[in-house]
C-alpha atoms as a PDB file:
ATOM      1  CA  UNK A   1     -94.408  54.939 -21.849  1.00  0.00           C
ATOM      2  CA  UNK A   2     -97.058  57.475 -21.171  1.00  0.00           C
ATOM      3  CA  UNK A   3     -95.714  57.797 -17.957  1.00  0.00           C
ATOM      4  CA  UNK A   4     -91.897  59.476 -19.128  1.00  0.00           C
ATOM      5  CA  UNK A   5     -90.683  55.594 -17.568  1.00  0.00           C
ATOM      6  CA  UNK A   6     -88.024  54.111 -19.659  1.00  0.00           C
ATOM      7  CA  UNK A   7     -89.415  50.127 -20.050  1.00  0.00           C
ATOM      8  CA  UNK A   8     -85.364  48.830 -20.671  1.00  0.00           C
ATOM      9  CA  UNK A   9     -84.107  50.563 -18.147  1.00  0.00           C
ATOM     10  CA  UNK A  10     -86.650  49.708 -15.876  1.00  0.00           C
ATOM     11  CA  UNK A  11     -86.342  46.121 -16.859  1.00  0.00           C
ATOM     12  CA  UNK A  12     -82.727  46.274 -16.016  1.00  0.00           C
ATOM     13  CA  UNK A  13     -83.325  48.014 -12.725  1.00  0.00           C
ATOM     14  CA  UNK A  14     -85.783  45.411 -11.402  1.00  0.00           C
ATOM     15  CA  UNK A  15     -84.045  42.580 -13.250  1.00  0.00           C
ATOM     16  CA  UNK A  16     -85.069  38.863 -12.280  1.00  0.00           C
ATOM     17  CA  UNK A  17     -88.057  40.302  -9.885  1.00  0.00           C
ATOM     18  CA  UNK A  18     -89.855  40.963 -13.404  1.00  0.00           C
ATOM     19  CA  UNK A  19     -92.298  38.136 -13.929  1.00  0.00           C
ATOM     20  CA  UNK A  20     -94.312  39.479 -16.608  1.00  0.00           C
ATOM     21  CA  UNK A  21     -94.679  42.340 -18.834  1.00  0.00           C
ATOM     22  CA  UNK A  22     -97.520  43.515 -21.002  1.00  0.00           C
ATOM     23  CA  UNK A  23     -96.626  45.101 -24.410  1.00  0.00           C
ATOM     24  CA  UNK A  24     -98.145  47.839 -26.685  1.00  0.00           C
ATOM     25  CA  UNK A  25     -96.658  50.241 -28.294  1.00  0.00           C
ATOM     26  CA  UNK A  26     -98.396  53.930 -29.118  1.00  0.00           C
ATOM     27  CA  UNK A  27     -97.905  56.823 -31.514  1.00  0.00           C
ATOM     28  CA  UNK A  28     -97.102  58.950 -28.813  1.00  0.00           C
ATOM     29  CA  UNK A  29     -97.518  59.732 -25.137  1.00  0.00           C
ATOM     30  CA  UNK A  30    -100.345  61.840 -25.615  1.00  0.00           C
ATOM     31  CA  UNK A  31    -103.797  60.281 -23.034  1.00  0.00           C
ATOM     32  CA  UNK A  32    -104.977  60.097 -26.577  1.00  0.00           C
ATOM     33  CA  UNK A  33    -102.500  58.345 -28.190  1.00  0.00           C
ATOM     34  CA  UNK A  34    -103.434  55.595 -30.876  1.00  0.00           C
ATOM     35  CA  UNK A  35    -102.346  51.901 -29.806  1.00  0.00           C
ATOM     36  CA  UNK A  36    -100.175  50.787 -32.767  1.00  0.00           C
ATOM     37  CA  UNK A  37     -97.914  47.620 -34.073  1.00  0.00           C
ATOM     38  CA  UNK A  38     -95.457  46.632 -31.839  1.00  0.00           C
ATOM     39  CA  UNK A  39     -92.046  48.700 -33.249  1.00  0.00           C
ATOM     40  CA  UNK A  40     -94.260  50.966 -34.889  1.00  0.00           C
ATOM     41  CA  UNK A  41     -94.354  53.617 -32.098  1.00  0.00           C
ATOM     42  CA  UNK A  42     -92.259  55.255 -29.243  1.00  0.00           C
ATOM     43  CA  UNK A  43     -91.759  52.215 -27.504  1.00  0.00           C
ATOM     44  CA  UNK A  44     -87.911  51.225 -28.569  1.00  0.00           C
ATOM     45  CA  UNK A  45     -88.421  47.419 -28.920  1.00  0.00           C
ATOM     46  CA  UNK A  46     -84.741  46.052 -30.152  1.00  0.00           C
ATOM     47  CA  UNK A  47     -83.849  47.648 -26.562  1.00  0.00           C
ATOM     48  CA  UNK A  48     -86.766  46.640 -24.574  1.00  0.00           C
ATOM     49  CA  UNK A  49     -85.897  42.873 -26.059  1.00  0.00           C
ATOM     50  CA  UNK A  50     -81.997  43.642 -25.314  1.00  0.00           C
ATOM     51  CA  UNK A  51     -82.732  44.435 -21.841  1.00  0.00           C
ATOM     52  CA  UNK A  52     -85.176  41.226 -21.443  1.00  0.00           C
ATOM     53  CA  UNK A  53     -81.601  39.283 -22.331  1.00  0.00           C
ATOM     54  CA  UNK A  54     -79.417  41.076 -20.488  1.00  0.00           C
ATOM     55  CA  UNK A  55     -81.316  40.354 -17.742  1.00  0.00           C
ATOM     56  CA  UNK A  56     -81.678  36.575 -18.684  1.00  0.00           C
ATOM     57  CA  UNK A  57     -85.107  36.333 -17.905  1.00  0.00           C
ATOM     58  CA  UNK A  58     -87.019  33.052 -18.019  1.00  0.00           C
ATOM     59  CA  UNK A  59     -88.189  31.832 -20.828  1.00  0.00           C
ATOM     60  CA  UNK A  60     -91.403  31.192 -19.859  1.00  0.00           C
ATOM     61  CA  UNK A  61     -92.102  34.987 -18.490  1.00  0.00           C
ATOM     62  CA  UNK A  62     -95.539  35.854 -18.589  1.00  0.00           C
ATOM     63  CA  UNK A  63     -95.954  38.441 -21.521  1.00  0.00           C
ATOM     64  CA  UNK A  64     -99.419  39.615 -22.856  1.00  0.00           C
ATOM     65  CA  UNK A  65     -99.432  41.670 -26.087  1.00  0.00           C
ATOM     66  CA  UNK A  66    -102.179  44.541 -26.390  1.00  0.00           C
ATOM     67  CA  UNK A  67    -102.832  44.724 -30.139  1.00  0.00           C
ATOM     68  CA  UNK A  68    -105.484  46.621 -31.564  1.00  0.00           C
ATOM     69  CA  UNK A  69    -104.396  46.063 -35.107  1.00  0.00           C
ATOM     70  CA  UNK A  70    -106.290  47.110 -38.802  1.00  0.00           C
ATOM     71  CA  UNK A  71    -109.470  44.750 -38.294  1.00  0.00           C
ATOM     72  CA  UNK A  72    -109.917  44.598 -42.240  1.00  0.00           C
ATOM     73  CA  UNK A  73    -106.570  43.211 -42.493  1.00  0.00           C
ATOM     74  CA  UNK A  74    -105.343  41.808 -39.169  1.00  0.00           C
ATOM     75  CA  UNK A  75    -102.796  39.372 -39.977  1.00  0.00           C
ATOM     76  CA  UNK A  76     -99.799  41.619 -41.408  1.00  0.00           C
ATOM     77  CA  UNK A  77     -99.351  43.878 -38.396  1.00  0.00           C
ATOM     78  CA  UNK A  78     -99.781  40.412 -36.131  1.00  0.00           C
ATOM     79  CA  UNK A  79     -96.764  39.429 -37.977  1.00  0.00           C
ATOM     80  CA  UNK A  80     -94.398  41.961 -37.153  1.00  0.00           C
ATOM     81  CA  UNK A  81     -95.538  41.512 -33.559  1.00  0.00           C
ATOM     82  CA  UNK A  82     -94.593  37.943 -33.870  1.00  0.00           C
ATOM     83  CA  UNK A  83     -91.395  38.598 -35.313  1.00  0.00           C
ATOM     84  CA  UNK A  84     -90.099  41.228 -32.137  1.00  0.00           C
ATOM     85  CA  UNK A  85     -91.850  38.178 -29.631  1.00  0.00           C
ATOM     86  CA  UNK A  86     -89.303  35.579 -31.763  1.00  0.00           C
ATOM     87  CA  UNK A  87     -86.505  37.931 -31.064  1.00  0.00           C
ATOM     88  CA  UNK A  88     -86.403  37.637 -27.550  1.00  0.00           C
END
C-alpha cells in the first residue's frame, strides 16, 4: 500500500503464482502511518477478498495477519479481522 501498488489488482495480475499474502491495513501511506484493523484503513478489503476469489486461490494459501490492535481491549478489533478472513 505504501508503495502506490494496488494489492487486487496485483493479485489478479499474478493470479495462481500467489502462495501467500500478509495483511495489514494502515491509516495512510505516510512511512509513519499507524497499523490499524483490517477494513479500517486504505487497504480496500471487500476487493482485495474479491480478487482472492476471482482468482480461485487455494484454500489453504498461506496468509499471516499483522495486527497491532488496542492492547487494553484486544478482542473487538480481532473480531472484525476475523470476520474479512471468514469472507474469503
Amino acid at each position: 500500500m505504501r508503495s502506490y501498488e494496488d494489492p487486487a489488482a496485483a493479485i489478479r495480475y499474478l493470479g495462481q503464482k500467489v502462495f501467500g499474502i500478509h495483511l495489514k491495513d494502515v491509516s495512510s501511506r505516510s512511512n509513519d502511518s499507524e497499523v490499524i484493523g483490517l477494513g479500517e484503513g486504505i487497504l480496500d478489503t471487500e476487493e482485495l477478498f474479491a480478487a482472492l476469489r476471482e482468482t480461485q486461490m487455494p484454500e489453504d494459501i498461506a496468509c499471516s495477519l499483522e495486527y497491532l490492535g488496542q492492547p487494553s481491549e484486544p478482542v473487538p478489533s480481532f473480531c472484525v479481522h476475523l470476520h474479512w478472513q471468514k469472507t474469503y
